[in-house]
Structure formats: C-alpha cells, structure tokens
Protein backbone atom coordinates (compact mmCIF):
# COMPACT_ATOMS: atom_id res chain seq x y z
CA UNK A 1 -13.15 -31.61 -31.12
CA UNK A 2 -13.94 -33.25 -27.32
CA UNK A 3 -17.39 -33.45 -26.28
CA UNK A 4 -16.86 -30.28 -23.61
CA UNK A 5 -15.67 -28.28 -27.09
CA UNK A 6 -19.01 -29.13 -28.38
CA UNK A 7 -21.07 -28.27 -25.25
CA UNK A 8 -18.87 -25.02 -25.03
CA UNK A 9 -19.58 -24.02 -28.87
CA UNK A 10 -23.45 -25.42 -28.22
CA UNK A 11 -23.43 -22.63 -24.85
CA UNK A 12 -22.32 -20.25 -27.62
CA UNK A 13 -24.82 -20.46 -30.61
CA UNK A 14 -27.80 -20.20 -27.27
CA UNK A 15 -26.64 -17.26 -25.85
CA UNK A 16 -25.41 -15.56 -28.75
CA UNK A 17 -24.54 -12.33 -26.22
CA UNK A 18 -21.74 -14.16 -24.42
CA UNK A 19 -19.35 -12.90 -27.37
CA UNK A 20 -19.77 -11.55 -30.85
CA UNK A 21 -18.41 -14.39 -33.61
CA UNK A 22 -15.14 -13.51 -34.31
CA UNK A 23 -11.51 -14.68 -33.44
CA UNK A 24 -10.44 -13.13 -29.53
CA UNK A 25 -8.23 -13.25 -26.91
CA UNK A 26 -8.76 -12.12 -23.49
CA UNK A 27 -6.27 -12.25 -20.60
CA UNK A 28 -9.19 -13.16 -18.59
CA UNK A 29 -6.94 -13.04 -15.18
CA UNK A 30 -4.10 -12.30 -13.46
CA UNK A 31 -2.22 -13.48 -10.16
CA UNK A 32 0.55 -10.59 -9.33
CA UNK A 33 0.35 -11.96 -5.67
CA UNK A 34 3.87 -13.25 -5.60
CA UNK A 35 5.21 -10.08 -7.41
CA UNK A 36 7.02 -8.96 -4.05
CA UNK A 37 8.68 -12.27 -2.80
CA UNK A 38 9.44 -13.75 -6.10
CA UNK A 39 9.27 -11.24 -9.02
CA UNK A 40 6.63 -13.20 -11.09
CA UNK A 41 2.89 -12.19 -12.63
CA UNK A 42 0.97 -15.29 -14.26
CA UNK A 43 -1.74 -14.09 -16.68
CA UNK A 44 -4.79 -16.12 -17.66
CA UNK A 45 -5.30 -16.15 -21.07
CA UNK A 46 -8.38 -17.52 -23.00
CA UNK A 47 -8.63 -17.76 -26.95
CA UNK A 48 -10.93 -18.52 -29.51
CA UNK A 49 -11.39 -18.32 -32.80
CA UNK A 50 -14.35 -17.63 -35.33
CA UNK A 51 -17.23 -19.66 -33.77
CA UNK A 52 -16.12 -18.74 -30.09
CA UNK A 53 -14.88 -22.61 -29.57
CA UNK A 54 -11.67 -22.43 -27.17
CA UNK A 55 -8.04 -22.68 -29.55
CA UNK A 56 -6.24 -25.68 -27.53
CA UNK A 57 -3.30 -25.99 -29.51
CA UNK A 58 -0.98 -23.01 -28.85
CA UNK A 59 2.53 -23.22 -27.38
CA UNK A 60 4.46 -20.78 -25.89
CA UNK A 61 6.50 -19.26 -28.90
CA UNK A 62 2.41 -18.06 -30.12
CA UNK A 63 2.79 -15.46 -27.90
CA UNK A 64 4.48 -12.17 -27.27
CA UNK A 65 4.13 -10.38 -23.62
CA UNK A 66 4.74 -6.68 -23.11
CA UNK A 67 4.55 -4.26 -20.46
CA UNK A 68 4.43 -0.24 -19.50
CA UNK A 69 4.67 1.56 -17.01
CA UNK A 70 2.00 3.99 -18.58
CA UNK A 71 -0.03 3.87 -21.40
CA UNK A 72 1.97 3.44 -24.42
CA UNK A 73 5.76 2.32 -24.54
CA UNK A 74 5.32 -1.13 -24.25
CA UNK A 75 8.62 -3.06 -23.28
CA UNK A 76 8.81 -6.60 -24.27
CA UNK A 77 9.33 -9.43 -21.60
CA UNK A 78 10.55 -12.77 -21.15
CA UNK A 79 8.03 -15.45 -20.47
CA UNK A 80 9.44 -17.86 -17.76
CA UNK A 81 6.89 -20.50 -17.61
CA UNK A 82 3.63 -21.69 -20.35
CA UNK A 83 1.31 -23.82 -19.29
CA UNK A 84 -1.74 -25.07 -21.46
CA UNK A 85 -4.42 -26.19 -19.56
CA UNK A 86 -2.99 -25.29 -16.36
CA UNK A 87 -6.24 -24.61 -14.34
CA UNK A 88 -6.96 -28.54 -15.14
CA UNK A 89 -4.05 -29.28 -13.39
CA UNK A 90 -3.86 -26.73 -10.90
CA UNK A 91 -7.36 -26.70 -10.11
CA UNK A 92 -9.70 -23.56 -9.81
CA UNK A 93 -11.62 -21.74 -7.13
CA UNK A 94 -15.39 -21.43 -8.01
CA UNK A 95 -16.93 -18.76 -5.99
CA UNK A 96 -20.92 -18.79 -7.10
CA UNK A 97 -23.12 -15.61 -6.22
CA UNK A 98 -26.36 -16.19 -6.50
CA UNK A 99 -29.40 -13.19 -6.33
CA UNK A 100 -31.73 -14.39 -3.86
CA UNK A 101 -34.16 -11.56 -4.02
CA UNK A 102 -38.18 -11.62 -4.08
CA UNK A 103 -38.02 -11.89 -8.02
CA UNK A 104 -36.08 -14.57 -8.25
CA UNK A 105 -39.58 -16.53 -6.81
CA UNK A 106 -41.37 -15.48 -9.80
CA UNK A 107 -41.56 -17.28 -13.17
CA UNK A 108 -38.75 -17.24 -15.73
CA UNK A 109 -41.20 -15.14 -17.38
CA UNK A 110 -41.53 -12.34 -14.95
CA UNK A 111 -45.09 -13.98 -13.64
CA UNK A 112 -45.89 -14.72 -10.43
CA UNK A 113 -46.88 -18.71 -10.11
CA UNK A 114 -47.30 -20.82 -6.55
CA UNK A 115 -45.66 -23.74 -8.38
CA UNK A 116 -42.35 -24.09 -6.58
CA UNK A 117 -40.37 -25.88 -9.24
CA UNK A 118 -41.79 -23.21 -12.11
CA UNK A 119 -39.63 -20.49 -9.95
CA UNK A 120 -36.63 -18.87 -11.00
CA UNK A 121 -34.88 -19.70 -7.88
CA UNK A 122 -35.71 -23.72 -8.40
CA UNK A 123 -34.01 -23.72 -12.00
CA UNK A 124 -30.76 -22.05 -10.17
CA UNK A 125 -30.86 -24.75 -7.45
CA UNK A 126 -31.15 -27.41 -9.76
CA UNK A 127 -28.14 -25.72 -11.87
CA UNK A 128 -26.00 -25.39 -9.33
CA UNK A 129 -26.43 -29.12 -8.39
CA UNK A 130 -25.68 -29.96 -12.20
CA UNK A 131 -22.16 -28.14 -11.66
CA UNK A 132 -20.92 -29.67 -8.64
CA UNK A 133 -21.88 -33.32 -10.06
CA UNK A 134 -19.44 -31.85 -13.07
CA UNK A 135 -16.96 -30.98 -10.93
CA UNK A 136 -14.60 -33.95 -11.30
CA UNK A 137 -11.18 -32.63 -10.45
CA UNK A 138 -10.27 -33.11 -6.21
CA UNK A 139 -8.39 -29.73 -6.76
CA UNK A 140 -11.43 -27.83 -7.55
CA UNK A 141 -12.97 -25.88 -4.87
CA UNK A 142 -16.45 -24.32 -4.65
CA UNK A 143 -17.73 -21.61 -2.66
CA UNK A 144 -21.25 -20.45 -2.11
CA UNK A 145 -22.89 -16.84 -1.26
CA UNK A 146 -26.10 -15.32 -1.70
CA UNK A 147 -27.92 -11.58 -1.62
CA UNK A 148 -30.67 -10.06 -1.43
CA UNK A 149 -31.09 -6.84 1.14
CA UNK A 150 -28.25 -8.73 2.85
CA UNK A 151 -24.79 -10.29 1.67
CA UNK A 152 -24.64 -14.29 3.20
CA UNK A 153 -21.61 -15.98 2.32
CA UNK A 154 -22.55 -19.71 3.30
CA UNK A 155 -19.24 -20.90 2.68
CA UNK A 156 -15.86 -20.27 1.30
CA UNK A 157 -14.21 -22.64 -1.87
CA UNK A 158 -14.30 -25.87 -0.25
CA UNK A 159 -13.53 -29.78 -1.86
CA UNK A 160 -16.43 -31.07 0.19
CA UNK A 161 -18.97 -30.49 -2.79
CA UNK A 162 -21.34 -32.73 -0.96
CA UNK A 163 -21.69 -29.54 1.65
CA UNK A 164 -22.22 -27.51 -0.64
CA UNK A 165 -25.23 -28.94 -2.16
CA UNK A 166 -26.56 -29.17 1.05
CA UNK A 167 -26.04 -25.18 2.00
CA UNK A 168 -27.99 -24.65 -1.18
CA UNK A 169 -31.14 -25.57 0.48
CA UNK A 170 -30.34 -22.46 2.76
CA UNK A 171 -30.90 -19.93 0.16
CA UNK A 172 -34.75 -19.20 1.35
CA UNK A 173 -37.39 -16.84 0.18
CA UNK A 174 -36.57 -13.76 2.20
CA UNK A 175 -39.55 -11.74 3.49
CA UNK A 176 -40.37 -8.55 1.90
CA UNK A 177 -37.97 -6.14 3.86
CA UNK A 178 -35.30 -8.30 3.10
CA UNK A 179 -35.91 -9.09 -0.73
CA UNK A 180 -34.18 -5.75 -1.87
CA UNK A 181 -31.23 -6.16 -4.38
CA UNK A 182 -27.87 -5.34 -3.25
CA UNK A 183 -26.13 -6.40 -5.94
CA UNK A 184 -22.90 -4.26 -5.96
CA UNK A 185 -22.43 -4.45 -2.49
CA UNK A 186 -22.57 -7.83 -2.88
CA UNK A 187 -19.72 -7.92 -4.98
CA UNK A 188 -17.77 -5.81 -2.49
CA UNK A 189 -18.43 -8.08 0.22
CA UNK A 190 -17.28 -11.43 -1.73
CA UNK A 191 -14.29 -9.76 -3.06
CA UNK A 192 -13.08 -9.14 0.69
CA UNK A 193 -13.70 -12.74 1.54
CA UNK A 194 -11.77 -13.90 -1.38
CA UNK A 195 -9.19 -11.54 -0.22
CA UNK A 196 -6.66 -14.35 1.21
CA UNK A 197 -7.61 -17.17 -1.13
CA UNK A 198 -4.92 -17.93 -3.54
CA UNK A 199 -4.31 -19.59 -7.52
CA UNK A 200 -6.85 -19.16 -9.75
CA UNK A 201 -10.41 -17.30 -8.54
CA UNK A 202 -13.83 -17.36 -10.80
CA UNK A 203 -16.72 -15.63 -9.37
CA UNK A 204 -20.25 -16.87 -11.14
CA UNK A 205 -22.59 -14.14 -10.41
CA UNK A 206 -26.29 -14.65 -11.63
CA UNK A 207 -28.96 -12.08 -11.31
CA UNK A 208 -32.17 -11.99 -12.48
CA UNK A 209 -32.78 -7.87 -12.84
CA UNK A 210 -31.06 -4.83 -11.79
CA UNK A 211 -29.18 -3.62 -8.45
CA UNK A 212 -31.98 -2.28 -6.15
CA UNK A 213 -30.75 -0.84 -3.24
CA UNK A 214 -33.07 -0.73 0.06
CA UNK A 215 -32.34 2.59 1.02
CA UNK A 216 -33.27 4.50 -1.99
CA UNK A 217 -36.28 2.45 -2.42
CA UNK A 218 -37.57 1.67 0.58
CA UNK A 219 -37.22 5.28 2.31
CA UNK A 220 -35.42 3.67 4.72
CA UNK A 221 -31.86 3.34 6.16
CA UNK A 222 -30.32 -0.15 5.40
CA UNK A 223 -29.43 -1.95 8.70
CA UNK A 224 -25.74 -2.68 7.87
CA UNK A 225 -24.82 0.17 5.17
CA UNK A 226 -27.34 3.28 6.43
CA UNK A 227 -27.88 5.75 3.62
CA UNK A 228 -24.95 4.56 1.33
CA UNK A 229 -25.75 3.62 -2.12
CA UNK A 230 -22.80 1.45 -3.91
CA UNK A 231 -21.72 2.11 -7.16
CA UNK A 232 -20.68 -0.61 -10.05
CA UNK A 233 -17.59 1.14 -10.43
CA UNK A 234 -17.00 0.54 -6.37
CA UNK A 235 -17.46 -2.93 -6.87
CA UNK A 236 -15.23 -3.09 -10.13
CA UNK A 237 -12.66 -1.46 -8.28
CA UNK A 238 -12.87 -4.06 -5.32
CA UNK A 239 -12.62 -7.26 -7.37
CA UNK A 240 -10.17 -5.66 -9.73
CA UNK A 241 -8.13 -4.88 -7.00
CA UNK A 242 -8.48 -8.54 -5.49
CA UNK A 243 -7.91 -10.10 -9.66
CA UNK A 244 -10.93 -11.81 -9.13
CA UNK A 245 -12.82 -13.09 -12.42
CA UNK A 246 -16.26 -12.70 -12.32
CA UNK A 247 -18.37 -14.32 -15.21
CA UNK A 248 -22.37 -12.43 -15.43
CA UNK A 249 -25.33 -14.39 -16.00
CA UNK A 250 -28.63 -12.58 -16.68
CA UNK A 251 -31.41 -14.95 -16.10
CA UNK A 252 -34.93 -14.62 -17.30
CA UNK A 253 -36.83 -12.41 -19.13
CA UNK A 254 -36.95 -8.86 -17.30
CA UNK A 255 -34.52 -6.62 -18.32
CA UNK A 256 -30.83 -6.48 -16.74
CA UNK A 257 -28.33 -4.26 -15.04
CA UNK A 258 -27.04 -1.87 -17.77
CA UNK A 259 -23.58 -2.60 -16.05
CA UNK A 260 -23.59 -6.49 -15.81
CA UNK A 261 -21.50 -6.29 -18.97
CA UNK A 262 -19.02 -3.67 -17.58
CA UNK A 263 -18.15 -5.76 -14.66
CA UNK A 264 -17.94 -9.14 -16.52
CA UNK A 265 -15.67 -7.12 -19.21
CA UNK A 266 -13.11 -5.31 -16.81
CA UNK A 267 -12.74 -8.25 -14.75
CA UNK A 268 -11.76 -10.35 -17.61
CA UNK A 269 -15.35 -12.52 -18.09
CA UNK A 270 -18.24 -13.27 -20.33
CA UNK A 271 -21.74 -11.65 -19.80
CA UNK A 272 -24.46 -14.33 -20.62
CA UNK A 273 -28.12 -13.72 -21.12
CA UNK A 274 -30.09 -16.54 -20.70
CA UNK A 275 -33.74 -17.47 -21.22
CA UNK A 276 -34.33 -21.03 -20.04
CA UNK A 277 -33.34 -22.93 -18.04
CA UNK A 278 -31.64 -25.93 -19.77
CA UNK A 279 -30.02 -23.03 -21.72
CA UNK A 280 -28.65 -22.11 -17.59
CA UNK A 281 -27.36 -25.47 -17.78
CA UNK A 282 -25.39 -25.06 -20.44
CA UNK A 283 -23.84 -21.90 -19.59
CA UNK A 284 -22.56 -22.89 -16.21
CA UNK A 285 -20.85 -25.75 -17.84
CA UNK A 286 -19.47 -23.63 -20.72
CA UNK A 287 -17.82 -20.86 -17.55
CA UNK A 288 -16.11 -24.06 -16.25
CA UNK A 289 -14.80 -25.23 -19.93
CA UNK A 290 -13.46 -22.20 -21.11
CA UNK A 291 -11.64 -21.63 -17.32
CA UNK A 292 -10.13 -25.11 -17.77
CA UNK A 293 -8.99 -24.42 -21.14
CA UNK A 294 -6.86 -20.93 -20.38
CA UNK A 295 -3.45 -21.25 -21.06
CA UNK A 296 -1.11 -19.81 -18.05
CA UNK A 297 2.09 -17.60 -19.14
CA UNK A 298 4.05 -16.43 -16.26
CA UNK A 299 6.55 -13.69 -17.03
CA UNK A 300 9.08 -11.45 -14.87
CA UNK A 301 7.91 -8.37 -14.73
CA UNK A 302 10.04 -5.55 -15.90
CA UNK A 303 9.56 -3.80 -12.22
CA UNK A 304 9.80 0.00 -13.73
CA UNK A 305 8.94 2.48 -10.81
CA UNK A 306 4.85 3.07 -11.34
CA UNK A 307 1.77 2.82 -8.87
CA UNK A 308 0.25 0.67 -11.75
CA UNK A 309 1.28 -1.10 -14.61
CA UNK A 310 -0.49 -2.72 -17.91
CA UNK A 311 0.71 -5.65 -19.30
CA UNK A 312 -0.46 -6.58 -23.03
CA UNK A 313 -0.42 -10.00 -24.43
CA UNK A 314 -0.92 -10.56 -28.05
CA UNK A 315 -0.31 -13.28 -30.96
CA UNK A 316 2.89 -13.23 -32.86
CA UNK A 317 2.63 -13.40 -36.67
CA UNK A 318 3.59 -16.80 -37.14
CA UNK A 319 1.06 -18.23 -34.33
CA UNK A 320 -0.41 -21.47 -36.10
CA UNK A 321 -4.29 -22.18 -36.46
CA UNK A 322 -5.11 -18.92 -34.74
CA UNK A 323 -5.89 -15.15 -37.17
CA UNK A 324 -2.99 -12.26 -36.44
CA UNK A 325 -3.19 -9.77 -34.61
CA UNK A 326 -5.22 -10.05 -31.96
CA UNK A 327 -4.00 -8.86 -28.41
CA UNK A 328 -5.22 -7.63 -25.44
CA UNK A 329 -4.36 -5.26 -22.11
CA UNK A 330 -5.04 -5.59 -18.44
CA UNK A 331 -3.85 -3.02 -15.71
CA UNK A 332 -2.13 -4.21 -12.29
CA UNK A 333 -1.30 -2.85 -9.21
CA UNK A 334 2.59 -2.76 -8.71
CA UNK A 335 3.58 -3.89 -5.32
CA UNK A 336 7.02 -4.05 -5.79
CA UNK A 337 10.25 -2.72 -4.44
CA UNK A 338 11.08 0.48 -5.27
CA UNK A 339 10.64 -0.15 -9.01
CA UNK A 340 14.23 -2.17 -8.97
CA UNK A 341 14.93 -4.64 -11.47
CA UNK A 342 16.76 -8.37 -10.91
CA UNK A 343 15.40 -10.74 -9.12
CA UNK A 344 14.32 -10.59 -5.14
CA UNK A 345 16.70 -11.91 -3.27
CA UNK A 346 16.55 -13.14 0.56
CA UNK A 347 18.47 -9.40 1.60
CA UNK A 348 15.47 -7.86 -0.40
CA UNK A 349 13.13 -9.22 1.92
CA UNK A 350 14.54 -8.08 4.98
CA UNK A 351 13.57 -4.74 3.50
CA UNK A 352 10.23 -4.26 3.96
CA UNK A 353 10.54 -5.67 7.82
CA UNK A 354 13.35 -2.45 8.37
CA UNK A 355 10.61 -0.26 6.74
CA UNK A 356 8.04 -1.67 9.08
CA UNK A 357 10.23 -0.63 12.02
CA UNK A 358 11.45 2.83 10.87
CA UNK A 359 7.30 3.29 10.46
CA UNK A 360 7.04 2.61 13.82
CA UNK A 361 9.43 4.50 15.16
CA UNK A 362 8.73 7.45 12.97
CA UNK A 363 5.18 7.20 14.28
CA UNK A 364 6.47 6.82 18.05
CA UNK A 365 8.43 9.98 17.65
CA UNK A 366 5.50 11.87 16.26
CA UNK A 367 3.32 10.50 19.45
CA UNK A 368 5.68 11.55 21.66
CA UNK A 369 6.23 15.24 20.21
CA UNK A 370 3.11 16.10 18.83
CA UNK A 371 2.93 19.79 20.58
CA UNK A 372 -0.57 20.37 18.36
CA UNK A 373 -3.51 21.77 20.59
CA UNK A 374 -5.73 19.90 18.90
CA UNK A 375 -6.33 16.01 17.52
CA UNK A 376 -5.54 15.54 14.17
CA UNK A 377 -5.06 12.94 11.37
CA UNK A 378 -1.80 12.23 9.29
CA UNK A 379 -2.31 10.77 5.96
CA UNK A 380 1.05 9.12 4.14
CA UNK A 381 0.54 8.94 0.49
CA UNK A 382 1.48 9.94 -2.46
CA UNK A 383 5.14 10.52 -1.07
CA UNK A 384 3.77 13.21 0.86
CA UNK A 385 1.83 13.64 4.69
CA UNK A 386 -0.66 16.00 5.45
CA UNK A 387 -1.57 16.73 8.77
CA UNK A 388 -5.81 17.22 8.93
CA UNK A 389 -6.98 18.61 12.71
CA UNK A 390 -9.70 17.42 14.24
CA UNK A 391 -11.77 20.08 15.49
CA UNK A 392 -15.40 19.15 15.02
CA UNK A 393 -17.40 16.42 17.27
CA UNK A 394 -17.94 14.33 14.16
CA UNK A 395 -15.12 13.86 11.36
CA UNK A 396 -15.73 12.04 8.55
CA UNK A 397 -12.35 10.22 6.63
CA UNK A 398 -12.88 8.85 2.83
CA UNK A 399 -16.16 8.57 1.04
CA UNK A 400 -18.26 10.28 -0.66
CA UNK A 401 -19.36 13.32 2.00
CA UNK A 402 -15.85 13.32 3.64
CA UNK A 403 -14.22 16.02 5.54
CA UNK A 404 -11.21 13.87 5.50
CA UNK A 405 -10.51 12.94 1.41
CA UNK A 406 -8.19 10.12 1.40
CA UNK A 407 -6.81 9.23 -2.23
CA UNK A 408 -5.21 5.87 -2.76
CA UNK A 409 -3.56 3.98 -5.66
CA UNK A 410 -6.70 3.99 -7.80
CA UNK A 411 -7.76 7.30 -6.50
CA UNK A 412 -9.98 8.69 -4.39
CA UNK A 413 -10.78 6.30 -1.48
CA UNK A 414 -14.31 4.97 -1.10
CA UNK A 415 -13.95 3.19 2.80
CA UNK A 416 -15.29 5.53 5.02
CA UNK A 417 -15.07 5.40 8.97
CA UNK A 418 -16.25 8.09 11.08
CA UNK A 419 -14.25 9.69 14.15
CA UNK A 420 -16.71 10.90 17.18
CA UNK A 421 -15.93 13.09 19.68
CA UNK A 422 -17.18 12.56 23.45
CA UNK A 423 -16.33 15.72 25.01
CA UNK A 424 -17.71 14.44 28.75
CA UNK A 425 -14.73 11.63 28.44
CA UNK A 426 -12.30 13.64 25.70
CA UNK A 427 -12.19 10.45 23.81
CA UNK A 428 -12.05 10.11 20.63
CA UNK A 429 -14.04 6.77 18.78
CA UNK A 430 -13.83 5.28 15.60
CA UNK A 431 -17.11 3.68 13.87
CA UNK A 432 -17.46 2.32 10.23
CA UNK A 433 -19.92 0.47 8.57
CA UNK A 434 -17.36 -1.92 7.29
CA UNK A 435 -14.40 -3.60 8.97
CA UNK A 436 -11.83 -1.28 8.48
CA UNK A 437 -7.63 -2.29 9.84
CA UNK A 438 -6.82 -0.57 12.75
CA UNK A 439 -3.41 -1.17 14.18
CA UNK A 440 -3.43 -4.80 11.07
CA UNK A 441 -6.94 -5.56 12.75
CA UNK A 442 -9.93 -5.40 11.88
CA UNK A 443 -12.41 -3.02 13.63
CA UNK A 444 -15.84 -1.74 12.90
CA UNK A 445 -15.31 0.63 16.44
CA UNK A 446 -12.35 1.52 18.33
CA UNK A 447 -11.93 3.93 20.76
CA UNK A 448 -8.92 5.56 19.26
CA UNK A 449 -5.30 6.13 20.95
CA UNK A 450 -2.82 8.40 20.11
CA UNK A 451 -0.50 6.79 17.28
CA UNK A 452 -3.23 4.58 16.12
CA UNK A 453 -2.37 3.53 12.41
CA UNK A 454 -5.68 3.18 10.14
CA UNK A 455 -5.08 1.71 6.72
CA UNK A 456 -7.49 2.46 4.18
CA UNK A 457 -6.98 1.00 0.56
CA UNK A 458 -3.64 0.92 1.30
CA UNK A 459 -3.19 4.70 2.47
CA UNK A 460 -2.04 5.21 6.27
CA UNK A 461 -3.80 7.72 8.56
CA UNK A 462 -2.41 8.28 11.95
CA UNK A 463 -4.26 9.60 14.78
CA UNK A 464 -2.66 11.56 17.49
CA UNK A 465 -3.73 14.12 20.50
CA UNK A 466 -2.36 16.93 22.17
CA UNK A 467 0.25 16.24 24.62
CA UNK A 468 -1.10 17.08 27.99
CA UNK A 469 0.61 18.31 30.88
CA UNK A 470 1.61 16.22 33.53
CA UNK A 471 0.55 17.66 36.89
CA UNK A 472 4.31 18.61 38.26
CA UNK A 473 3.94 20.96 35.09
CA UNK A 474 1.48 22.93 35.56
C-alpha cells in the first residue's frame, strides 16, 4: 500500500462520516461534453473496498457499462477506452469554495477569541497552503472563490499555484452586512464560471454552518439577488447540469447544512465532517487521492431518442480483489442528434449549422408577419410553441412567481428575467438579476427588439411586437 493509500485510509478512520465501511463504487463524474461531435461519454469511477482505501488494481474486463433511456431497461455498451489513474495523467481542475462568513472568525469551537491564528478561517488558510505545496503534477490546475453575503471568484483553475496562495490573503473578514451565508447561491455562481472549463472538474466546498441567506434574515433585500431565496435543489441542478464534482467539508463544531450531504451525494462526492484542524489537513489531501485514483471508462453511448439518459456501471462477477455486485447509476443530459445511432460523421455536423439557419429564418418570418395587436412571447420546447401576450406593464418569465412558466429539460425553469413596459417610449426592456443570453450574449438589461431570441436553460423565448403601420397606410 503507497504512503497516499495510507494517508487516504488514515482521512477515513478521522472522519468516520465521509463513508460507511463497506465495499463501494461511485461513478463520481461524468464528461458527456463531446457527446455531439464525437459520440463519446467518459465516466469517473472511484472504488473501494471494506476499509474505504481506493481498489487500484482493476482493468477494464472488471467492469460492465449499461445504459437507458428511462428508468429500467438497461442496454449494455461497449467500452472504447479504460484508463486507471487517468486524472494523474490527465491532470484535474481543483475549484476550492471556501465560506468566508462572520463565523468562520470564531473558534473551531463556536467561541469567539481575538487570537487570529485560533480562528476558523486561519486553519483554512493554512490548509489550503498545505494543498497547493501537494500539488505536484504541472497539469493540475487550481481555482479559488469565496462567499459570504456575496459570491467572489478570485480566480479560475490556474498552474500558477504561487498566485494562488497569494489571492488567499484576499479572503478578509467581511463587515457585518456582508457576513451573511449564501451558500447555495454560491454554488450557482461557481457552476456558471466552470461552465467552459473542460476534463476533469472537482469543486472543494467547506462551510462551517448552514446556508443563511441575507434577505430572510436581515429584513432586507440582497443587493445582487433582491428577495430571492435559493434552494439546494437549484444549486444541485446547476452543477449537475455543468457535471461538476463537488466534495463537502463541514468544519467545526456547530451544526451543518442538513443538505451538505445531498449535494456532495448527487454530484458524485464525499461529505466530510471535520473537527480539527490537522484532521482538515488530512481530508483535503484524501479529496485529491481518491480523484487521482478514479479509473476513466469511456463508452459510446447507445444515442436512443430521450431528453435524459442514466448510465449504470457495475462489477462483473469475475472482477478480482474487489466483492460482487456492487454498481451504481448517474443521469445525463442527452445532447445528441436526433437520438441516431453510428458514429458522427463530418455531414452530421453540418446539421446543426442548417438548423441554426432554418431558426433564423423561421424567426424572421414570424417578425415580419406577426399581425398580433399586442407583444407577446414564443416559447419552443417540448416539440411544441406557445405564444404568451404581453399585456401587463411588468411580465415576469421563469421562476418561482412567474406569469411566464418556462419548463426546460429538468423541468420547470428557475432563471427569471423580467420584461417592463415604458408606455411614454412603447419600449419594451428586459432586466434580470443574473446574466441571462440574449441574442448568444449575455445581458442583465436589454431593451428588447422584435425577434429577440432569449435562451433560458436551454428553452427559446422569442419576443415580437405588433406590426405597425407605415404612414402611406394609414
């Protein structure tokens, strides 16, 4: 057994509610980003066996890979490519979230104290420092973001480790109206910044108490997000939906967010409760271990028509030095091409540039004969468009309170952006407390033209006006 084996089984007996001691395997993540242009899903899988120490000695034939279009009727698929080890080789994106709210300045213990180094906050820093000295693979990358009140991301994965230990001195005691908890919208935040980084993604979030939101306990409005309260489920939709990782560390002894667990579980990661500080150590270097150790099994998907597939890996029978059965499931979101099977081929890809231009022209002709009286909204989804007129002053689209529901691939669509109507100008504008694409950019306000394409979690609503009569009409 190699000395990170040790330190990873070590992790395990101090923070006995990482896992439960018996034999598992996870398919703790999954790339489907190059399912379109070349008909391929690579799964992450981690297993372990009695003790929780990482099995390293697998090979391909161990495993069996099957997939459905729903729940049940799993069809069994060809694995194309098995690497052991591959994030060692490959190298991983680290993406560390630290809270940086007013508790994280008291003691481990809960206690206030005026000794810096005695504060939560100084064991993290020193912790974080420990992991980028481990960090001995160029390929790695490690990024660094903070919340408290506010999201800061202070910098994306980078190789430059020696930046990064210098951004950690930014993380500063906020003052009281910022040292609020916004934990899940935290999470929302860094999985849209991780949104065009590619290969393998780990998110490290560490918290030392619950999501506490500053509008529903300050009696305030939050600057940036106004009365909205985010949801766990919101933010294990949005990393789900970006196959992001995300490994949950509890630190310290108040009690922690009944959902920490949830999210670490459904994104394919470990929830850790820790007490100490060298036992912090230890679990930071464990999360890097047992990411290194995954084996990678890339498979062709069996592309059956379905808005989302699951995919279950488990052990054959004759798998050496690891117990049988043990298998596990993880859901995707099929981007593919009409469902067809074979491979993608350079005529495939000229496809979705002909639908791209049939869109547009579709949406040109409905600009140019809309004959409504009034504005309205059409949504495409669900192989169906529903026209929605716009009649009041203020129209809300998706969201909780929406007079506009939008319902995407994973249902009903939480981005809202408000439509406002200035009667003095007749203009229509376009406001959201997110950046929202408008047109493939990204807006927070727009004043809004007819044919203007918003996208929301993948569902397209067009805007259009009343034709008006030119002046040799009338």
């Amino acid at each position: 057994m190699s000395k990170h084996s040790v330190a990873a089984c070590a992790a395990l007996l101090l923070v006995a509610a990482a896992l439960s001691a018996e034999p598992t395997l996870r398919i703790s993540g999954l790339d489907s980003s190059r399912l379109l242009t070349r008909n391929r899903v690579d799964l992450y899988i981690s297993v372990t066996d009695e003790v929780g120490a990482p099995i390293d000695s697998l090979t391909q034939e161990s495993f069996e890979v099957a997939e459905s279009a729903g729940e049940h009727d799993f069809r069994e698929v060809a694995i194309t490519d098995f690497r052991a080890r591959a994030n060692a080789d490959e190298g991983v994106k680290f993406l560390m979230l630290v809270d940086n709210s007013g508790s994280m300045y008291f003691g481990i213990d809960g206690s206030r104290t005026v000794e810096p180094e005695e504060r939560r906050i100084a064991h993290v820093r020193r912790v974080l420092r420990e992991f980028l000295r481990n960090v001995d693979d160029e390929r790695d990358r490690v990024g660094l973001a903070s919340f408290n009140t506010f999201y800061t991301s202070h910098s994306e994965p980078i190789g430059e480790l020696e930046v990064i230990d210098r951004l950690i001195d930014e993380i500063e005691r906020p003052v009281s109206r910022d040292a609020y908890t916004e934990m899940y919208a935290a999470l929302i935040e860094l999985a849209r910044d991780a949104e065009p980084l590619r290969g393998r993604r780990v998110v490290v979030l560490l918290a030392d108490g619950e999501n506490y939101p500053f509008a529903r306990f300050s009696g305030e409005e939050h600057p940036e997000y106004g009365e909205r309260i985010f949801t766990p489920n919101e933010a294990i939709e949005a990393l789900r939906e970006q196959e992001l990782t995300v490994f949950t560390v509890h630190f310290g002894a108040s009690a922690h967010d009944e959902y920490l667990e949830q999210i670490a579980e459904e994104t394919g990661g470990l929830f850790y409760n820790v007490r100490t500080g060298d036992d912090l150590s230890e679990v930071y270097e464990d999360i890097r271990e047992r990411v290194l150790q995954e084996y990678r099994i890339r498979y062709r998907p069996t592309m059956e028509p379905a808005e989302r597939r699951r995919v279950r890996v488990r052990l054959a029978d004759e798998a050496p030095e690891a117990p049988a059965p043990l298998a596990d499931t993880h859901s995707y979101v099929a981007g593919t091409l009409f469902g067809l099977p074979g491979p993608v081929t350079a005529l495939m890809l000229l496809i979705p540039v002909a639908l791209a231009v049939l869109l547009w022209l579709l949406l040109s002709r409905l600009r140019l004969r809309n004959r409504r009286r009034e504005a309205s909204f059409e949504v495409f989804g669900g192989g169906r468009t529903k026209v929605f007129p716009v009649s009041s002053g203020r129209t809300v689209i998706g969201g909780e309170d929406a007079d506009i529901t939008v319902v995407g691939q994973t249902g009903t669509v939480a981005e809202e952006v408000t439509v406002v109507y200035d009667e003095k100008g007749d203009t229509y504008s376009l406001k959201a407390p997110r950046t929202v694409r408008v047109n493939n950019r990204g807006v927070t306000e727009k004043r809004l033209e007819p044919g203007d394409v918003i996208r929301l979690s993948g569902t397209l609503v067009v805007f259009d006006t009343p034709q008006r009569k030119k002046p040799e009409d009338e």
